[in-house]
N, C-alpha and C. Protein backbone atom coordinates (compact mmCIF):
# COMPACT_ATOMS: atom_id res chain seq x y z
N UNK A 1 0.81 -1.19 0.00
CA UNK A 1 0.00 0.00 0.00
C UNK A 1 0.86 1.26 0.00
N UNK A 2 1.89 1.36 0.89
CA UNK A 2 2.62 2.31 1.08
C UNK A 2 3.52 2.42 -0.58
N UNK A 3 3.73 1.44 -0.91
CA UNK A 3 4.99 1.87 -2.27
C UNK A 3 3.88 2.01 -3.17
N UNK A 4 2.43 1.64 -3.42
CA UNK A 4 1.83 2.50 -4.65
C UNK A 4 1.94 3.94 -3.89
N UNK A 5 1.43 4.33 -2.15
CA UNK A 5 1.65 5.82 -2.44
C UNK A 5 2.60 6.44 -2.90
N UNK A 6 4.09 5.83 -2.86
CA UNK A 6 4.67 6.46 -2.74
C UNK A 6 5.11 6.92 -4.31
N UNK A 7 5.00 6.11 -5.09
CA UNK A 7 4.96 6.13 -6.75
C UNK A 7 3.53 7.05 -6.86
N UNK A 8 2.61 7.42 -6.63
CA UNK A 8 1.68 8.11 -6.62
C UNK A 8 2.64 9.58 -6.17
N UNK A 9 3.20 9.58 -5.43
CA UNK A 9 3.51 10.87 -5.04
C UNK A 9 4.75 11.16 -5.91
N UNK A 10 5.36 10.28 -6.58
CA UNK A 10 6.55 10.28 -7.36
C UNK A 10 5.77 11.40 -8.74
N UNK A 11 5.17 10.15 -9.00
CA UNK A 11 4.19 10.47 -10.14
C UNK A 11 3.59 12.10 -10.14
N UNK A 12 3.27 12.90 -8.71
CA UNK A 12 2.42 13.87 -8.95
C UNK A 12 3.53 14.88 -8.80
N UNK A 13 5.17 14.68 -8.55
CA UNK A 13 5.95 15.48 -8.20
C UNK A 13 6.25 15.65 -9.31
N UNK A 14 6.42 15.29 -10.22
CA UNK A 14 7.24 15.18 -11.35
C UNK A 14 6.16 15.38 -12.50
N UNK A 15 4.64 14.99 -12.28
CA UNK A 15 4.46 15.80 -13.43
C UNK A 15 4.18 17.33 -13.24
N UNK A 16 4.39 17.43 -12.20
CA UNK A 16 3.80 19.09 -11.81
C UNK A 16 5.06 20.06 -11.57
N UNK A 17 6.57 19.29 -11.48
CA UNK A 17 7.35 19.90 -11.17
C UNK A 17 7.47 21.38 -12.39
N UNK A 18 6.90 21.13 -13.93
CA UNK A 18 7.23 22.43 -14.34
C UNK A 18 5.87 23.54 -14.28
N UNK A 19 4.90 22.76 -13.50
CA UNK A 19 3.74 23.79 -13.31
C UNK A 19 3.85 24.41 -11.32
N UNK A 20 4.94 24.95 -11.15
CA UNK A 20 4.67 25.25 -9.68
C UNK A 20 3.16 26.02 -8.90
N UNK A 21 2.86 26.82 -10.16
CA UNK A 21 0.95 27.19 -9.90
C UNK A 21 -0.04 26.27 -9.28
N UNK A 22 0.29 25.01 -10.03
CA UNK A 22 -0.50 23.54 -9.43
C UNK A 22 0.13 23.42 -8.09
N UNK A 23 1.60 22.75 -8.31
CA UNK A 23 2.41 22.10 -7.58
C UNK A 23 1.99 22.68 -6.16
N UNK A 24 2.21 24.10 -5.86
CA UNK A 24 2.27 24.81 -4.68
C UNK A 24 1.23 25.64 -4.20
N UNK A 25 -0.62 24.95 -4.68
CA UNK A 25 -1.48 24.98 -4.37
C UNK A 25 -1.48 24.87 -3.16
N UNK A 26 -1.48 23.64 -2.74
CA UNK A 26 -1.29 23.05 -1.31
C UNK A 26 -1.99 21.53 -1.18
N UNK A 27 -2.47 21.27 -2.59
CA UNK A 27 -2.54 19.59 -2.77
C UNK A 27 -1.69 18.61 -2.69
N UNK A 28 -1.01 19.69 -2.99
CA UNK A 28 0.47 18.00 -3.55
C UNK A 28 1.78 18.39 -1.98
N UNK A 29 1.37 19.36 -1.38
CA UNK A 29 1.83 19.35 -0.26
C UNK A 29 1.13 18.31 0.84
N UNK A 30 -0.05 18.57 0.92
CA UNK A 30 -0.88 17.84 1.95
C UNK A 30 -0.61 15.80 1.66
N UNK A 31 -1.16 16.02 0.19
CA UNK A 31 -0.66 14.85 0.16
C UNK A 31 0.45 14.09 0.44
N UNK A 32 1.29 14.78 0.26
CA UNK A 32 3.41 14.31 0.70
C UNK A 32 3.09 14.11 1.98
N UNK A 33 2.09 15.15 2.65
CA UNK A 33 2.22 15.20 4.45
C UNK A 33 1.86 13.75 4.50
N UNK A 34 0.82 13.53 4.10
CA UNK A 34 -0.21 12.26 4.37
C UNK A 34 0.69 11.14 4.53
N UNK A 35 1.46 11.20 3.23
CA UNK A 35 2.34 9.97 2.63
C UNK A 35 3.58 9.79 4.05
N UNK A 36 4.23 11.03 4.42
CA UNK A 36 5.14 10.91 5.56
C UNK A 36 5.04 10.60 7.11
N UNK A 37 3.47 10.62 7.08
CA UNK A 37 2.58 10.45 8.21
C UNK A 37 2.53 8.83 8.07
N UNK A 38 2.04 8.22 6.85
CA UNK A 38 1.64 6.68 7.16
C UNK A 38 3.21 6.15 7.21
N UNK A 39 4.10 6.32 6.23
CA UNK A 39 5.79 6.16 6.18
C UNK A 39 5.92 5.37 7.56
N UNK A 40 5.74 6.88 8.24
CA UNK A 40 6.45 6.94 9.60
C UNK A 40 5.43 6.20 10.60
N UNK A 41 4.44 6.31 10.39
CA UNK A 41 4.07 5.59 11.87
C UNK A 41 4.00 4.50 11.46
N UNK A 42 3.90 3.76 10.15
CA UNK A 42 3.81 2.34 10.24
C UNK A 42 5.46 1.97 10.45
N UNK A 43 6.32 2.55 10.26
CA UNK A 43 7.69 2.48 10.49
C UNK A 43 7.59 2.19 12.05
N UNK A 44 7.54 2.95 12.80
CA UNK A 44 7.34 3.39 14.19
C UNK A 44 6.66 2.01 14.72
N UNK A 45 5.35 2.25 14.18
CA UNK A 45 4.80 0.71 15.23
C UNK A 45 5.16 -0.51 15.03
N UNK A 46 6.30 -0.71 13.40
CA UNK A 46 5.81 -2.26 13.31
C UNK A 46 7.86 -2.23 13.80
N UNK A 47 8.32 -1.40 14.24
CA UNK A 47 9.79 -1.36 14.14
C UNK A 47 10.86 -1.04 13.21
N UNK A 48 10.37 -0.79 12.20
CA UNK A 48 10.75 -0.94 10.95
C UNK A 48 11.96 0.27 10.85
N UNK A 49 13.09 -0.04 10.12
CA UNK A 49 14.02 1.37 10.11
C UNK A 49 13.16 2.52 9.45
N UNK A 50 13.43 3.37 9.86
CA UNK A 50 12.75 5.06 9.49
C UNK A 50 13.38 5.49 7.95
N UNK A 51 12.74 5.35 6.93
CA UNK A 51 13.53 5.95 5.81
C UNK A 51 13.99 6.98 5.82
N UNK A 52 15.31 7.68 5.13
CA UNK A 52 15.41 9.15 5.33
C UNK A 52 14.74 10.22 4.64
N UNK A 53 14.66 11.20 5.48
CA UNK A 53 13.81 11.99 4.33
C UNK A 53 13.41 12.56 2.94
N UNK A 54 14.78 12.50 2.67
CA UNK A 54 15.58 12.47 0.82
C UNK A 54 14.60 11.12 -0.12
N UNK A 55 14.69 9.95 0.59
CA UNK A 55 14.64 9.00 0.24
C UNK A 55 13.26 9.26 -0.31
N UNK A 56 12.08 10.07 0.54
CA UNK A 56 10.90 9.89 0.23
C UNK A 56 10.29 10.74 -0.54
N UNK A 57 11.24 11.59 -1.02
CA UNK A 57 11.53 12.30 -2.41
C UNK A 57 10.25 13.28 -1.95
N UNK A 58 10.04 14.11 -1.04
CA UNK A 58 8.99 15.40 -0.75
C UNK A 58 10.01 16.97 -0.27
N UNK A 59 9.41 17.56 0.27
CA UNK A 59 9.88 18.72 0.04
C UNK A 59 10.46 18.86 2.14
N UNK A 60 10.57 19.35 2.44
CA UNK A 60 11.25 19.36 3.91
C UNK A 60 9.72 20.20 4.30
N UNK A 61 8.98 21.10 4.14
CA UNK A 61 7.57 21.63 4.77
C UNK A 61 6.86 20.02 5.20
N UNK A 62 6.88 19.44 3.43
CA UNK A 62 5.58 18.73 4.00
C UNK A 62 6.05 17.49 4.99
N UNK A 63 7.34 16.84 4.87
CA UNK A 63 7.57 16.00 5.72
C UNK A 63 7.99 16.33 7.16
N UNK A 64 8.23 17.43 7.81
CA UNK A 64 8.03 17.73 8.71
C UNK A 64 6.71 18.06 9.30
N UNK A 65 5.77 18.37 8.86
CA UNK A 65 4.54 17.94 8.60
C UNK A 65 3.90 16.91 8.84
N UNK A 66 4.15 16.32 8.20
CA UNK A 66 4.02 14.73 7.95
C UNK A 66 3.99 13.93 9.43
N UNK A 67 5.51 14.47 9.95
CA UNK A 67 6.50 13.70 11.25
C UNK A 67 5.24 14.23 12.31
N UNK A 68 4.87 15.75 12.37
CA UNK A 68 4.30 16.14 13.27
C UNK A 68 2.72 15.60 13.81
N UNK A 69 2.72 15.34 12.33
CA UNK A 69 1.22 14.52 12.80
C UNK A 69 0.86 12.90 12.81
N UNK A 70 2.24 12.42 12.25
CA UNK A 70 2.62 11.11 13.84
C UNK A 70 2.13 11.15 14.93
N UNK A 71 2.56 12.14 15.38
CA UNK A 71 2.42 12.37 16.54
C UNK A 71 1.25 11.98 17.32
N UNK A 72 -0.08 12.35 16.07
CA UNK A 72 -1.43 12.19 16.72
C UNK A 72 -2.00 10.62 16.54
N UNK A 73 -1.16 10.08 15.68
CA UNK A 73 -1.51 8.77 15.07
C UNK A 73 -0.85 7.88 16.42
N UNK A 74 0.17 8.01 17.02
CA UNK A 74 1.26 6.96 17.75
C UNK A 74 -0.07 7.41 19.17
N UNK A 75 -0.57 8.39 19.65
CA UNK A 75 -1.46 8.93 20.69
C UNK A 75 -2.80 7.98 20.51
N UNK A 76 -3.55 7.71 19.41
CA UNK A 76 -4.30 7.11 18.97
C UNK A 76 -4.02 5.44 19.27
N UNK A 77 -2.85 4.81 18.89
CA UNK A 77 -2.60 3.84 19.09
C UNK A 77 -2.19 3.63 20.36
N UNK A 78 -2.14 4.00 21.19
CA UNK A 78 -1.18 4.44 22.79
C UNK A 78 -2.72 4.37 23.10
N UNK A 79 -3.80 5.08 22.88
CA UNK A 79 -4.94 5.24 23.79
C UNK A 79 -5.35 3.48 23.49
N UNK A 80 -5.59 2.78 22.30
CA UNK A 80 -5.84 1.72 21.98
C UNK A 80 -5.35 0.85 22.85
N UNK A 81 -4.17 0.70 22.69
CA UNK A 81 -3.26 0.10 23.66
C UNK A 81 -3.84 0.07 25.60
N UNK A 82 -4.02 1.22 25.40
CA UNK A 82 -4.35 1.90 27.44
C UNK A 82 -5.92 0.82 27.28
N UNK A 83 -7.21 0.92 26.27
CA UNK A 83 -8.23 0.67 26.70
C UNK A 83 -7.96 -1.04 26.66
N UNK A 84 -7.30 -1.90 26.05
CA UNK A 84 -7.01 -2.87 25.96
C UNK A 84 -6.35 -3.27 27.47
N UNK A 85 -5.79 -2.38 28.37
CA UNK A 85 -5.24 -2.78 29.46
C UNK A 85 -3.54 -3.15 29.07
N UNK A 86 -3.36 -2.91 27.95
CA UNK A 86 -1.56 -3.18 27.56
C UNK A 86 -0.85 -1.53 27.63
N UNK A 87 0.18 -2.16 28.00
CA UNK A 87 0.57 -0.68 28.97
C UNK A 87 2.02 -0.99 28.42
N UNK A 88 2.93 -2.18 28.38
CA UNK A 88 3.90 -2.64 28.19
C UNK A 88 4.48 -1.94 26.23
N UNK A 89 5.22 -1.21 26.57
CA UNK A 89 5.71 -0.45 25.28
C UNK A 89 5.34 0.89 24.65
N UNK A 90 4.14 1.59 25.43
CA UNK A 90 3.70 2.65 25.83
C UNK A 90 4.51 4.03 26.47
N UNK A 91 5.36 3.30 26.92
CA UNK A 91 6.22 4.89 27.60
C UNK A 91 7.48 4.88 26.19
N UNK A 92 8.08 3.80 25.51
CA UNK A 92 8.82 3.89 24.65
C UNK A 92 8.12 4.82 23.38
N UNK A 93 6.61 4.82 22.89
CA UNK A 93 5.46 5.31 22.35
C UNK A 93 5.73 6.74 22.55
N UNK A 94 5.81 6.99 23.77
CA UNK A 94 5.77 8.43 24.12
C UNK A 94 7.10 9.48 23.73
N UNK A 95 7.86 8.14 24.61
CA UNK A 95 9.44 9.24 24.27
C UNK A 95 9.40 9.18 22.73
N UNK A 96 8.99 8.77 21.86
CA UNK A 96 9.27 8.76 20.51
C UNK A 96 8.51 10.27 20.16
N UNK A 97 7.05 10.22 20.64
CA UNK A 97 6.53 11.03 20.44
C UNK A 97 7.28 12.55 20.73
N UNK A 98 7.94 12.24 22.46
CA UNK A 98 8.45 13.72 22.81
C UNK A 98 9.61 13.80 21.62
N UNK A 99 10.26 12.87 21.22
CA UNK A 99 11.23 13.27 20.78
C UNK A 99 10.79 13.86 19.67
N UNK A 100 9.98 13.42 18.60
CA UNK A 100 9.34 14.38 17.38
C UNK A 100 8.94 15.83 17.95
N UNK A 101 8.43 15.64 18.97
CA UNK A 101 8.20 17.72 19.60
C UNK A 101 9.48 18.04 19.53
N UNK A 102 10.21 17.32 20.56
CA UNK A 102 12.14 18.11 20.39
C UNK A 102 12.55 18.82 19.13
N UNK A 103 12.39 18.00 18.04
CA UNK A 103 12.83 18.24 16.96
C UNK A 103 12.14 19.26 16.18
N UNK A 104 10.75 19.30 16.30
CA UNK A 104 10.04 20.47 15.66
C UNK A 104 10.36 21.48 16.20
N UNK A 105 10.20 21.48 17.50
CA UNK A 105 10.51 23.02 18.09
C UNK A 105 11.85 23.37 18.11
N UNK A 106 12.74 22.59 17.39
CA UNK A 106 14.58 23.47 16.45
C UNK A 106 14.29 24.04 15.48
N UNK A 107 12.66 24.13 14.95
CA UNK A 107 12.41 24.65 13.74
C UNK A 107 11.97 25.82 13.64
N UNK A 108 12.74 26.74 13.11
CA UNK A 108 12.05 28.13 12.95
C UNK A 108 12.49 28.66 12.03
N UNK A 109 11.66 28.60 11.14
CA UNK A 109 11.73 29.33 9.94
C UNK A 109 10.09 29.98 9.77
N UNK A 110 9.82 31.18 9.20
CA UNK A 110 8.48 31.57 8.86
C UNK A 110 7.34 30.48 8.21
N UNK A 111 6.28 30.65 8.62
CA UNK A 111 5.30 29.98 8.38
C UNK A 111 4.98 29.52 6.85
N UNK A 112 5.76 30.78 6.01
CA UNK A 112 5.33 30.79 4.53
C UNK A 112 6.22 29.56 3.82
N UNK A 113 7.55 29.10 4.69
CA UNK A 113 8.32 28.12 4.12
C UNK A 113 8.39 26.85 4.53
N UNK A 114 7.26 26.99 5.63
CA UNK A 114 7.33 25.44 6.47
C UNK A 114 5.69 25.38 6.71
N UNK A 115 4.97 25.85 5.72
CA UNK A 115 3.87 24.99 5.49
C UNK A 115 2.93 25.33 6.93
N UNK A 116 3.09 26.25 8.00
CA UNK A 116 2.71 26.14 9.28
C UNK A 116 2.75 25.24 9.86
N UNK A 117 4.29 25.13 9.89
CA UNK A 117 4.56 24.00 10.92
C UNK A 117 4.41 25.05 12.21
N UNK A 118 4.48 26.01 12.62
CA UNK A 118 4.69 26.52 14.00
C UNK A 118 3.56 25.92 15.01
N UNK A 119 2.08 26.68 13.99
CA UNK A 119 0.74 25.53 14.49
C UNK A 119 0.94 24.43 14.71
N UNK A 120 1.53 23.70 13.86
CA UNK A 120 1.20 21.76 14.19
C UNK A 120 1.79 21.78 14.97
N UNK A 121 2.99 22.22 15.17
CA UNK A 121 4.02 22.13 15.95
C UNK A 121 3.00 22.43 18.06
N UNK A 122 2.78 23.54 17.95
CA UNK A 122 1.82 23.63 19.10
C UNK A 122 0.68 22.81 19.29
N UNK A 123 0.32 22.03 18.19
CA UNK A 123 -0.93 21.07 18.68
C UNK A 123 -0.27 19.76 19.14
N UNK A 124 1.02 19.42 18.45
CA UNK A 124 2.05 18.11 18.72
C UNK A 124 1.75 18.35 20.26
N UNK A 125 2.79 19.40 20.69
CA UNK A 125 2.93 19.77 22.76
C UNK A 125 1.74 19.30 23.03
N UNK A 126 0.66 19.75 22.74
CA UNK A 126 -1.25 19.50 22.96
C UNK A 126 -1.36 17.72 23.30
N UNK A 127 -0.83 17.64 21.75
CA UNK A 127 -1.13 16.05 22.19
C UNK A 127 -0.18 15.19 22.90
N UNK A 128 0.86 15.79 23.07
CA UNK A 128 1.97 15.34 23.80
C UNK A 128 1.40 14.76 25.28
N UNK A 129 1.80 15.92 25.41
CA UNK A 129 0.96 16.40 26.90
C UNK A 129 -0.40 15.49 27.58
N UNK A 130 -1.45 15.65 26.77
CA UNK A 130 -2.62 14.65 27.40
C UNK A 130 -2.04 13.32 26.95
N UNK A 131 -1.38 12.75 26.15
CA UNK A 131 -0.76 11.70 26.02
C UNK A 131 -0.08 11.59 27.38
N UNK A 132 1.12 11.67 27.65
CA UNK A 132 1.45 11.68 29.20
C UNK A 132 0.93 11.70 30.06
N UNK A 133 -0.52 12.46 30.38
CA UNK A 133 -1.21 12.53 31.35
C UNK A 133 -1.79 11.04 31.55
N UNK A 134 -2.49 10.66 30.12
CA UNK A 134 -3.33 9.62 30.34
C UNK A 134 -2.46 8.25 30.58
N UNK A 135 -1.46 8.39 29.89
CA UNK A 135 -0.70 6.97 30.30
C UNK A 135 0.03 7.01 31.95
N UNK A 136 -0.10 8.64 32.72
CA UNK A 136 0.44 8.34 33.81
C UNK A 136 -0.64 8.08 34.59
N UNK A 137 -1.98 8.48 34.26
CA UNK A 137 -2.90 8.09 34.59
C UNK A 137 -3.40 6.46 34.78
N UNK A 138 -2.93 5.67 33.48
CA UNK A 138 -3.06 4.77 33.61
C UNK A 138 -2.20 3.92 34.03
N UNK A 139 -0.76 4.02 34.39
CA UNK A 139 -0.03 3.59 34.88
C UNK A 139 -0.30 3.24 37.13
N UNK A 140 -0.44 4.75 37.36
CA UNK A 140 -0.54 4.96 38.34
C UNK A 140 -2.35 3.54 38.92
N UNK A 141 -3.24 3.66 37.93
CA UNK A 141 -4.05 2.67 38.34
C UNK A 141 -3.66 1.85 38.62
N UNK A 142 -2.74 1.15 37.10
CA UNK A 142 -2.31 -0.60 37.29
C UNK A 142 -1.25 -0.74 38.62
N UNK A 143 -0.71 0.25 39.12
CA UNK A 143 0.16 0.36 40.63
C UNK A 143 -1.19 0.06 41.37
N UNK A 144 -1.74 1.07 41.85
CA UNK A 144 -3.03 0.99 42.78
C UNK A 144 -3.67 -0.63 42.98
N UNK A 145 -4.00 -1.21 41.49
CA UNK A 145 -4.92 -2.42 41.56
C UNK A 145 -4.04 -3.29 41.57
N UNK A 146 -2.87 -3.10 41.52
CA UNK A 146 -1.77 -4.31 42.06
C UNK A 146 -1.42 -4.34 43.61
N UNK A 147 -1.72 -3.17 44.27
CA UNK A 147 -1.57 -2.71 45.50
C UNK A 147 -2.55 -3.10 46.10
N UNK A 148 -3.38 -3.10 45.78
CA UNK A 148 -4.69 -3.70 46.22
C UNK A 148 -4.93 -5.11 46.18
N UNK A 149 -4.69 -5.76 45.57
CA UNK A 149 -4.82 -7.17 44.98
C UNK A 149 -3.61 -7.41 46.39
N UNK A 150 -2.70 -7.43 46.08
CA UNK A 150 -1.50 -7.76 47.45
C UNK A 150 -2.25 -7.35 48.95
N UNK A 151 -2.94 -6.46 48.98
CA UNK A 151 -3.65 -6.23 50.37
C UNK A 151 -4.40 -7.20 50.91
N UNK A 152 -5.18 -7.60 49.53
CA UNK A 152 -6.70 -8.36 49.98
C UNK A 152 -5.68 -9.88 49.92
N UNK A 153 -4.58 -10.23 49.59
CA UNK A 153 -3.85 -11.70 49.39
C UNK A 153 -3.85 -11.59 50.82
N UNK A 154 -3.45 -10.31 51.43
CA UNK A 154 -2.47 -10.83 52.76
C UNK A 154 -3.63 -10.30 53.47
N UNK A 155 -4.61 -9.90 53.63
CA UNK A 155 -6.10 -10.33 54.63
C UNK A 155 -6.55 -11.31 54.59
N UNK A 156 -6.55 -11.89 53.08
CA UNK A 156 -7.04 -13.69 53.16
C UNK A 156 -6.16 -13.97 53.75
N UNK A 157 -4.76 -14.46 53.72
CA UNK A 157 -3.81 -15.33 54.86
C UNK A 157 -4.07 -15.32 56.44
N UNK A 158 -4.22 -13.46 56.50
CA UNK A 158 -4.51 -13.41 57.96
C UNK A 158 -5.60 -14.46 58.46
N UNK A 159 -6.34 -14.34 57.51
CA UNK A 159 -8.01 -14.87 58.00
C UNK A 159 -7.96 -16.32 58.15
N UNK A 160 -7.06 -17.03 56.74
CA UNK A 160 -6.88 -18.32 57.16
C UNK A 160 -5.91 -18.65 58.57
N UNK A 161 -4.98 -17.73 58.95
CA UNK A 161 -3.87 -17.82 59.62
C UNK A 161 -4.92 -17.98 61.02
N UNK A 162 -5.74 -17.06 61.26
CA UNK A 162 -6.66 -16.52 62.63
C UNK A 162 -7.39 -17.47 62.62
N UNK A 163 -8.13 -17.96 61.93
CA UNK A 163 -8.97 -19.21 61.76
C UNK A 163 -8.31 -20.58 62.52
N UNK A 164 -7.02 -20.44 62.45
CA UNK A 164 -6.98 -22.30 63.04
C UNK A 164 -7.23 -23.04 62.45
N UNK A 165 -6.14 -24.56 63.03
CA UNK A 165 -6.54 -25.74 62.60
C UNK A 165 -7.99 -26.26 62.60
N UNK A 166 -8.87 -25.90 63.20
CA UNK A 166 -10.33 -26.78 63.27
C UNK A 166 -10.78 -26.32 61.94
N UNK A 167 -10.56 -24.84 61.77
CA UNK A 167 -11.55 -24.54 60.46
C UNK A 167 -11.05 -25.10 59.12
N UNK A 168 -9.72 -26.18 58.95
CA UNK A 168 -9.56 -27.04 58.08
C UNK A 168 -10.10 -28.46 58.59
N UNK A 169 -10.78 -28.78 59.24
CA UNK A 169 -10.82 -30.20 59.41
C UNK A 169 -12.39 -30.22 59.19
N UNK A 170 -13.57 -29.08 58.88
CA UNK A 170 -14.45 -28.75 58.97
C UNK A 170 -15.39 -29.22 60.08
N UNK A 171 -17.15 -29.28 59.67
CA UNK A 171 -17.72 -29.25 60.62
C UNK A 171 -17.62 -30.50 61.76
N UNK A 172 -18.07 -30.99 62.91
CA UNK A 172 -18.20 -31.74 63.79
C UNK A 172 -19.24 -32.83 63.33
């Protein structure tokens, strides 16, 4: 799926490269975004090495772009993950995530040459952010109901412990 997009995007770079009127509408930008968005997060979730950006033959706006709204896709799968009760590979999820904010916010160049990355860039922190919350949120439960579970183990012992031998040999 990914290598027809990416011949799709080959395809729309190159025939438009001598019409920049088309080209720099903001179609064939959005689309590159799209394309660097699935790239990367299916890269990201299934492990896969990260292609370089050259490689994916777009312009540096839209694939930074692209990277930034990972961001919301890896949050999406992270919440999936939380309602499923799998928690295990979730904080690695995140630092990936912070680390794509790190990197956007080295970026400053005017809005007119980076596609408004400054915006995405502030909604990334957005989703950053309740991302962290909710997985510390959910972390801090699975502590609690493990804490709990160990409480009620060692009240049952007490109870068998207080109970005595008769209450194994049962009634009379």
């Amino acid at each position: 799926m990914l290598a027809a997009a990416r011949e799709l995007s080959e395809r729309l770079t190159r025939n438009l490269a001598a019409l920049p009127d088309l080209f720099y509408t903001g179609y064939v930008q959005d689309a590159q975004k799209e394309f660097v968005e699935a790239t990367y997060t299916l890269s990201m979730l299934s492990g896969a090495p990260m292609p370089a950006p050259e490689s994916l033959g777009v312009a540096p706006a839209p694939f930074l772009n692209g990277l930034a709204e990972t961001v919301g896709e890896l949050r999406r799968f992270v919440l999936d993950k939380l309602r499923r009760g799998e928690l295990d590979g979730s904080d690695a999820l995140l630092q990936t995530m912070d680390d794509i904010y790190s990197l956007l916010v080295t970026i400053d160049y005017p809005d007119a040459l980076t596609g408004g990355l400054r915006r995405t860039t502030d909604l990334t922190r957005g989703i950053l952010e309740r991302t962290r919350g909710d997985l510390t949120f959910a972390l801090r439960q699975r502590d609690l109901e493990m804490s709990l579970e160990r409480v009620e183990q060692q009240i049952r012992g007490a109870l068998r412990a207080s109970s005595g031998p008769e209450s194994d040999s049962g009634p009379a």
